[in-house]
N, C-alpha and C. Protein backbone atom coordinates (compact mmCIF):
# COMPACT_ATOMS: atom_id res chain seq x y z
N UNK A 1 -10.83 -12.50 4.62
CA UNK A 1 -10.26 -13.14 5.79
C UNK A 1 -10.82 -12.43 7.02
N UNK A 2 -10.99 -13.39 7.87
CA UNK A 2 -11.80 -12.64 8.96
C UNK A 2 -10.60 -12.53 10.12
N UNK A 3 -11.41 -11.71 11.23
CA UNK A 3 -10.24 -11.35 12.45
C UNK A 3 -9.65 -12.77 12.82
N UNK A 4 -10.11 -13.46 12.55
CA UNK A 4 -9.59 -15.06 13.43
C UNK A 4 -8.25 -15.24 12.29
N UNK A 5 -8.20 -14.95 11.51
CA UNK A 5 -7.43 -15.44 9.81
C UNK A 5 -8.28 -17.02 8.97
N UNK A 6 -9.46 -17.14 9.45
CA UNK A 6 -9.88 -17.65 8.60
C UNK A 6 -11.11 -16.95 7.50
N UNK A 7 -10.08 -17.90 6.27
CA UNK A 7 -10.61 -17.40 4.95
C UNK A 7 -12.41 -17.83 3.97
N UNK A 8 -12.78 -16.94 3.89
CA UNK A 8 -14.52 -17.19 3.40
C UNK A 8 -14.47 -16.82 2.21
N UNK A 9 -15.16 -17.72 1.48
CA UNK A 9 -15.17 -17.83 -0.29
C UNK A 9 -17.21 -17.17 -0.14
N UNK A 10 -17.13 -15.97 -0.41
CA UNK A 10 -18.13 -15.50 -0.55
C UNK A 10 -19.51 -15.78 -1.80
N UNK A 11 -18.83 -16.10 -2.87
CA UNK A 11 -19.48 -16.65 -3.91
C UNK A 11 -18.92 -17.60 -4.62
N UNK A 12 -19.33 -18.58 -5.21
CA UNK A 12 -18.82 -19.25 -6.48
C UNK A 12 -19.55 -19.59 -7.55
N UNK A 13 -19.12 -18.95 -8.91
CA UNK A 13 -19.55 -19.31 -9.99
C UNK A 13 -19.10 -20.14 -10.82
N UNK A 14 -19.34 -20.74 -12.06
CA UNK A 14 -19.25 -21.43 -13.12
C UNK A 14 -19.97 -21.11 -14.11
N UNK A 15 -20.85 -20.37 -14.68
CA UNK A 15 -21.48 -19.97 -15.80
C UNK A 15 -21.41 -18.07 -15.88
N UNK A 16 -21.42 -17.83 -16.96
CA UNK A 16 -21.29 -15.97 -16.67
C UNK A 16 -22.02 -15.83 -17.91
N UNK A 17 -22.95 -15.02 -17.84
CA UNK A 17 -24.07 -14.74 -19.30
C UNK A 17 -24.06 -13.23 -19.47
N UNK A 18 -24.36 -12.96 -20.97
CA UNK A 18 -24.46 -11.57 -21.35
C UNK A 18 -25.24 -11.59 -22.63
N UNK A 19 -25.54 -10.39 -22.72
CA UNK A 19 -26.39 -10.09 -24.02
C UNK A 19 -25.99 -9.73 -25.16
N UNK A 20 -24.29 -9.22 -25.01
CA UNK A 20 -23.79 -8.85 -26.07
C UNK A 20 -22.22 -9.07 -26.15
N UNK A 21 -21.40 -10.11 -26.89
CA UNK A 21 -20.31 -10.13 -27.21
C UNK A 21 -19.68 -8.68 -27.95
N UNK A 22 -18.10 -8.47 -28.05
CA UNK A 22 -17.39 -9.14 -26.86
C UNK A 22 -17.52 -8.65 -25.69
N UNK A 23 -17.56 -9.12 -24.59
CA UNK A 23 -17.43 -8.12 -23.05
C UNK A 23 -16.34 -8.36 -21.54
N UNK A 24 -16.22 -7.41 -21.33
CA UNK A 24 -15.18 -7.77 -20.19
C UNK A 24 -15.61 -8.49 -19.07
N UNK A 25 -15.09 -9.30 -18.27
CA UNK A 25 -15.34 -9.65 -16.99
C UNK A 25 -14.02 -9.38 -15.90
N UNK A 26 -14.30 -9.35 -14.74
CA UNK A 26 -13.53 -9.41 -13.48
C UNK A 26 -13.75 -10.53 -12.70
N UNK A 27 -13.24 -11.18 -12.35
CA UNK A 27 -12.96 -11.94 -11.09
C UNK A 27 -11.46 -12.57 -10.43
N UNK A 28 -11.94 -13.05 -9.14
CA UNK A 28 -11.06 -13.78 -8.72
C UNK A 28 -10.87 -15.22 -8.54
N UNK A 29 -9.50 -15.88 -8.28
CA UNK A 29 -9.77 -17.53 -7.82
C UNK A 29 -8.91 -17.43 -6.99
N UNK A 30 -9.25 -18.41 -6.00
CA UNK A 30 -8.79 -18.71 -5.16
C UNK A 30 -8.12 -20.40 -4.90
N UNK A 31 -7.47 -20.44 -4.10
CA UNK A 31 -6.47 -21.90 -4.11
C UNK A 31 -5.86 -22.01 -2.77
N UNK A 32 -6.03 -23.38 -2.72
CA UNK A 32 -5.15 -23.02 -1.09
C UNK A 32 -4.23 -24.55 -1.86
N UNK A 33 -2.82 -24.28 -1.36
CA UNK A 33 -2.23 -25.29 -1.47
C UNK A 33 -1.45 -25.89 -0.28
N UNK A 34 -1.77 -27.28 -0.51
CA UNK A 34 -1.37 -27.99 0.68
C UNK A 34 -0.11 -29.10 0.61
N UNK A 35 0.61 -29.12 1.60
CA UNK A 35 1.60 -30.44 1.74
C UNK A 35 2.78 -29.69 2.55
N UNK A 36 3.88 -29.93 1.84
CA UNK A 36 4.89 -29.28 2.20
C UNK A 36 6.02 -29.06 1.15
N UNK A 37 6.81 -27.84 1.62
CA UNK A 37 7.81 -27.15 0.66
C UNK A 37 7.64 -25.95 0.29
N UNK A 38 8.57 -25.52 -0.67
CA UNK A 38 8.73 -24.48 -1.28
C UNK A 38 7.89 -24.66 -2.70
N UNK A 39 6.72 -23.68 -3.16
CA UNK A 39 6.50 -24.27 -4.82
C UNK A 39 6.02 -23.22 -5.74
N UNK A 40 5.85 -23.52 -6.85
CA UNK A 40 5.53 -22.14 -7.37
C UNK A 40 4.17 -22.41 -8.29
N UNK A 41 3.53 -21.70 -8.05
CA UNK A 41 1.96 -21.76 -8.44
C UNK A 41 1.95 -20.89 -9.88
N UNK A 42 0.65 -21.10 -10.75
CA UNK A 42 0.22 -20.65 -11.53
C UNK A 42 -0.86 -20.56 -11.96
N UNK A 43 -1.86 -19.67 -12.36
CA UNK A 43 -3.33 -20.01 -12.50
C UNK A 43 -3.51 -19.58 -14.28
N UNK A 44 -4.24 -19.93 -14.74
CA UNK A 44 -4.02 -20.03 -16.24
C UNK A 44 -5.74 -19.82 -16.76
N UNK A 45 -6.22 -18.92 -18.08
CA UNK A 45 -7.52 -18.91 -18.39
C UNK A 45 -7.18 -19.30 -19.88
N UNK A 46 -7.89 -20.65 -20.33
CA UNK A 46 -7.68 -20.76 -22.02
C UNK A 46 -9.51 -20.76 -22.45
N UNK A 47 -9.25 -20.76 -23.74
CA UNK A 47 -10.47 -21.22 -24.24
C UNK A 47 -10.69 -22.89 -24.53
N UNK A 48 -11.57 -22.63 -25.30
CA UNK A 48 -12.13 -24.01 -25.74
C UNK A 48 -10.73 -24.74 -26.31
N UNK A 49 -9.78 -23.84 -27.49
CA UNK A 49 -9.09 -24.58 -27.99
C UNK A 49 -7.92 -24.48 -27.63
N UNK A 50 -7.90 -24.73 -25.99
CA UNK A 50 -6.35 -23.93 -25.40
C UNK A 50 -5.80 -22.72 -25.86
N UNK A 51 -6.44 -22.00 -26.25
CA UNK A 51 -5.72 -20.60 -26.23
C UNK A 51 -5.33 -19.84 -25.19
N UNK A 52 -4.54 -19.61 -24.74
CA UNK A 52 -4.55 -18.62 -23.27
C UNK A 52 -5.51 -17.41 -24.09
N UNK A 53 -6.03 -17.12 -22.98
CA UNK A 53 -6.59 -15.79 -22.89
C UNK A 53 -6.13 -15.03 -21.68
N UNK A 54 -5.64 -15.38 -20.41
CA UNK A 54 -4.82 -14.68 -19.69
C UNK A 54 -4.31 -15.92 -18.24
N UNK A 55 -3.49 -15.16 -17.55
CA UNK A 55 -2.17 -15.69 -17.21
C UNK A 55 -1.44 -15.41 -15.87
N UNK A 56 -1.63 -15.48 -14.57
CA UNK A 56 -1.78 -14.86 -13.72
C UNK A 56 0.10 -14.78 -13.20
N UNK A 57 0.96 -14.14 -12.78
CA UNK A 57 2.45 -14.30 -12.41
C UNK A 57 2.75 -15.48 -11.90
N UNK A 58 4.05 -16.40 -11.87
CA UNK A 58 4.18 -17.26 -10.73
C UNK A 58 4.11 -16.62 -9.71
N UNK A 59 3.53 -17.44 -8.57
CA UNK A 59 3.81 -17.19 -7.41
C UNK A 59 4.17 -18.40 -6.22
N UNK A 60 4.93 -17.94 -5.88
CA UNK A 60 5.73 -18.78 -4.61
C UNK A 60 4.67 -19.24 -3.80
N UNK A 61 5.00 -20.31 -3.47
CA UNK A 61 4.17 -20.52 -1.82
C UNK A 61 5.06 -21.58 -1.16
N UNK A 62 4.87 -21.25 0.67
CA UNK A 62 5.45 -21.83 1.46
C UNK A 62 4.56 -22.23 2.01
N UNK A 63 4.75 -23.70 1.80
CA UNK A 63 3.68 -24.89 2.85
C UNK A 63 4.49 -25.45 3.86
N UNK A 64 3.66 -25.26 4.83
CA UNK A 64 3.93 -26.73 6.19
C UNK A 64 2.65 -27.45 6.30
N UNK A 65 3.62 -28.53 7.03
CA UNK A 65 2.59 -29.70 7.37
C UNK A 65 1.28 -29.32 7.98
N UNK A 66 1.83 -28.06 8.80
CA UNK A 66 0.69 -27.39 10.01
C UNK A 66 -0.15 -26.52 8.67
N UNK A 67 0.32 -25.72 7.72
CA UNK A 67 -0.19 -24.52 7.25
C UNK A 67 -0.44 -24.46 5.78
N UNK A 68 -1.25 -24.53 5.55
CA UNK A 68 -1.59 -24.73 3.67
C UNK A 68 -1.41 -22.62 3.16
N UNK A 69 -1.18 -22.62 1.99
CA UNK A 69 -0.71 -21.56 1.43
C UNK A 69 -1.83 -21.20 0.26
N UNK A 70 -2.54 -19.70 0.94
CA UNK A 70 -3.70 -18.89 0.00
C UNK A 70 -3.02 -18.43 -0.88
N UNK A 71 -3.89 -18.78 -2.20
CA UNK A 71 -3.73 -17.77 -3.61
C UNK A 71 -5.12 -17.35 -3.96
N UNK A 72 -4.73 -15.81 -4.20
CA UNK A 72 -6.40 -15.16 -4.54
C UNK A 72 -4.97 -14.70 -5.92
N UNK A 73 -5.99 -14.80 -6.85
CA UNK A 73 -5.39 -14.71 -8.34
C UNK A 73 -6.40 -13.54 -8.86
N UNK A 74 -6.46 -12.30 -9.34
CA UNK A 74 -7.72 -11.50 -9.74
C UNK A 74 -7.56 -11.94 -11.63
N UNK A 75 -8.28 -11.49 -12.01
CA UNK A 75 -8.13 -11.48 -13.44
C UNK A 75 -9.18 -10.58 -14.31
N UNK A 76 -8.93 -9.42 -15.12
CA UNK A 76 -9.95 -8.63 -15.65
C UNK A 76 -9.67 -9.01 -17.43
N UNK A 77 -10.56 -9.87 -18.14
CA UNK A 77 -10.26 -10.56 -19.03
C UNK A 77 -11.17 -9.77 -20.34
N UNK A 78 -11.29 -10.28 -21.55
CA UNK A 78 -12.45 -10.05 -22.37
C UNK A 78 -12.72 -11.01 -22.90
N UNK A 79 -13.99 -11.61 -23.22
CA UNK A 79 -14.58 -12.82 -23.72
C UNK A 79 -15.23 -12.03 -25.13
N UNK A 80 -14.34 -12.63 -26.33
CA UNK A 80 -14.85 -12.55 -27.92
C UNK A 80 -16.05 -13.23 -27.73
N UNK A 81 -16.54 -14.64 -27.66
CA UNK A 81 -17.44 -15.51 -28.21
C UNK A 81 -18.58 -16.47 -26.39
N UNK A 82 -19.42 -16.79 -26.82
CA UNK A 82 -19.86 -17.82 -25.75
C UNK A 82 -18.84 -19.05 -26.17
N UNK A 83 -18.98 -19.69 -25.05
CA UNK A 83 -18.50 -21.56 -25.10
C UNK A 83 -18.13 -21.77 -23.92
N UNK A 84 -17.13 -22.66 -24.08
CA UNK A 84 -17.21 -23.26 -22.75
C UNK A 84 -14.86 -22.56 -22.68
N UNK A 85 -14.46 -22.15 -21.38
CA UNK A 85 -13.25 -21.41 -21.08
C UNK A 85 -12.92 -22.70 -19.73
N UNK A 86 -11.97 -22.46 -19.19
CA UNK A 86 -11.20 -23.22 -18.27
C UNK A 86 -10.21 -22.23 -17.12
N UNK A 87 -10.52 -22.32 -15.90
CA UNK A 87 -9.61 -21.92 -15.28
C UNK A 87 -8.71 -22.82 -14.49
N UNK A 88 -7.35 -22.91 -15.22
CA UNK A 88 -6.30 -24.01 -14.70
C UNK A 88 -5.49 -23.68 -13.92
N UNK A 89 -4.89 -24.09 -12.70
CA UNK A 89 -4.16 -24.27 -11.76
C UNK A 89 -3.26 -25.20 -11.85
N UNK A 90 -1.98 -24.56 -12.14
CA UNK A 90 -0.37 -25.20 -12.49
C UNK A 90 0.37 -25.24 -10.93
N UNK A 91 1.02 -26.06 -10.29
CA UNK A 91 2.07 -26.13 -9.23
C UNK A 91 3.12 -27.07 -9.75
N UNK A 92 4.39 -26.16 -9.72
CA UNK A 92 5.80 -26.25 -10.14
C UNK A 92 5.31 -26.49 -11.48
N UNK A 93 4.40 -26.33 -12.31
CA UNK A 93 4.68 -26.31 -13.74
C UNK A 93 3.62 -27.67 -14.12
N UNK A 94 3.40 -28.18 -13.28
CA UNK A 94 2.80 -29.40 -13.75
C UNK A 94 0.83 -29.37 -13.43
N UNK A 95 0.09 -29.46 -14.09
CA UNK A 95 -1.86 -28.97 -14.26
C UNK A 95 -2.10 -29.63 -12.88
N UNK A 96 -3.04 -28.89 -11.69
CA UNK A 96 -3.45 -29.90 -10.96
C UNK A 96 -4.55 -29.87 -10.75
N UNK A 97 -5.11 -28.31 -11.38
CA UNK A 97 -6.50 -28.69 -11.29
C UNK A 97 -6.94 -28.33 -12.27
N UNK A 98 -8.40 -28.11 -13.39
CA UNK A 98 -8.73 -27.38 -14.58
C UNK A 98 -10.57 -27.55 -13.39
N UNK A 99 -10.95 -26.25 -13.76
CA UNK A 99 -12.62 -25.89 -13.63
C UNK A 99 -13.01 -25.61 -15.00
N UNK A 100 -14.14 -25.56 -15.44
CA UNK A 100 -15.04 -25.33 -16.25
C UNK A 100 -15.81 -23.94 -15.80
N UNK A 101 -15.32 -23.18 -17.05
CA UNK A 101 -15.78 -21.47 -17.21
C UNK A 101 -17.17 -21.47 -18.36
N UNK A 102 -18.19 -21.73 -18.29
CA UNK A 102 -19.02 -21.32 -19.50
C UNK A 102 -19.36 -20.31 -19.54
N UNK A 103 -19.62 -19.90 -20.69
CA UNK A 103 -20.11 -18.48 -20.87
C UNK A 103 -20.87 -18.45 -22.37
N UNK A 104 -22.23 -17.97 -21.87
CA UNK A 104 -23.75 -17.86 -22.89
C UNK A 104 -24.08 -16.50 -23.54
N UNK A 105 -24.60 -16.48 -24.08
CA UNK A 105 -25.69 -15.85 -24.63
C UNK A 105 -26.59 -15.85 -23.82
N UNK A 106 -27.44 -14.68 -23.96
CA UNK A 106 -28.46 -14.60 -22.58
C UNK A 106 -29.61 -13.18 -23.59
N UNK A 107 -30.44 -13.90 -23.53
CA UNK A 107 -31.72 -12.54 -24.25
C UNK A 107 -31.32 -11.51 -23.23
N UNK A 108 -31.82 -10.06 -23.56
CA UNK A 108 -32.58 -9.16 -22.64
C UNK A 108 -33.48 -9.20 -21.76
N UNK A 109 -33.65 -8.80 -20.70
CA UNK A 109 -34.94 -8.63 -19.45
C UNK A 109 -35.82 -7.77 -20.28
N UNK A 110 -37.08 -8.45 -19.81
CA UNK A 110 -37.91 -7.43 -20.28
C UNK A 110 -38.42 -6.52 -18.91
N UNK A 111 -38.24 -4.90 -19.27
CA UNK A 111 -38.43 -4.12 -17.80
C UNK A 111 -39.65 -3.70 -17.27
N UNK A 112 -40.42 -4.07 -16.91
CA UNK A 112 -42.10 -3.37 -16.58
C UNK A 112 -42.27 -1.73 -16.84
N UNK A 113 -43.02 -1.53 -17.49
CA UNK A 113 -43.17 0.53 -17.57
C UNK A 113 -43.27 0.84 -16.12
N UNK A 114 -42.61 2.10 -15.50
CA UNK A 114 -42.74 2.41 -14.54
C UNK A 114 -44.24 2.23 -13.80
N UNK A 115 -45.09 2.08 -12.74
CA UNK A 115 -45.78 2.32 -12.46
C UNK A 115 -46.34 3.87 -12.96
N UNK A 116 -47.60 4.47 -12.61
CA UNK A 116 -47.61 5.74 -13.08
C UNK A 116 -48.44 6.23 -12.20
């Protein structure tokens, strides 16, 4: 968030690759919710076959008409297998959004010998 209070989404991904199962990842999501009321949010990570794999707290948000309500959700997870994962976004309990998480297999770099 910058001095003004507006908020900048610095990167966005959808694919995450590695060379060797299983491995951890970190990130965040973000959400802004809009309308009005009192509501309670949830952000959700399953796999392919709905499994949760992790689960972020409810959290409250207060909307006005004038003011939509930030959620930065972090999550430090471990991925067993490649395929394809989901990050879902629940308000008051009911799905409103699902993204698409893939995650590959990826060879090694090959590194050039130092110069000499």
């Amino acid at each position: 968030m910058d001095n003004r209070g507006r908020t900048h989404v610095i990167g966005i991904f959808d694919t995450v690759g590695t060379i060797k199962f299983p491995f951890d990842i970190s990130f965040m999501v973000y959400c802004s919710i809009k309308g009005e009321g009192t509501h309670t949010a949830l952000i959700k990570i399953e796999n392919s076959l709905g499994d949760k794999i992790a689960e972020s707290k409810p959290m409250v948000a207060e909307v006005t008409p004038q003011k939509s309500h930030q959620i930065f959700a972090g999550f430090g997870i471990g991925i067993k297998a490649p395929g394809l994962y989901k990050v879902i976004a629940y308000l008051d309990g009911i799905k409103e959004i699902e993204h698409p998480l893939f995650v590959r297999e990826e060879q090694p770099t090959k590194t050039e010998p130092p110069i000499q």
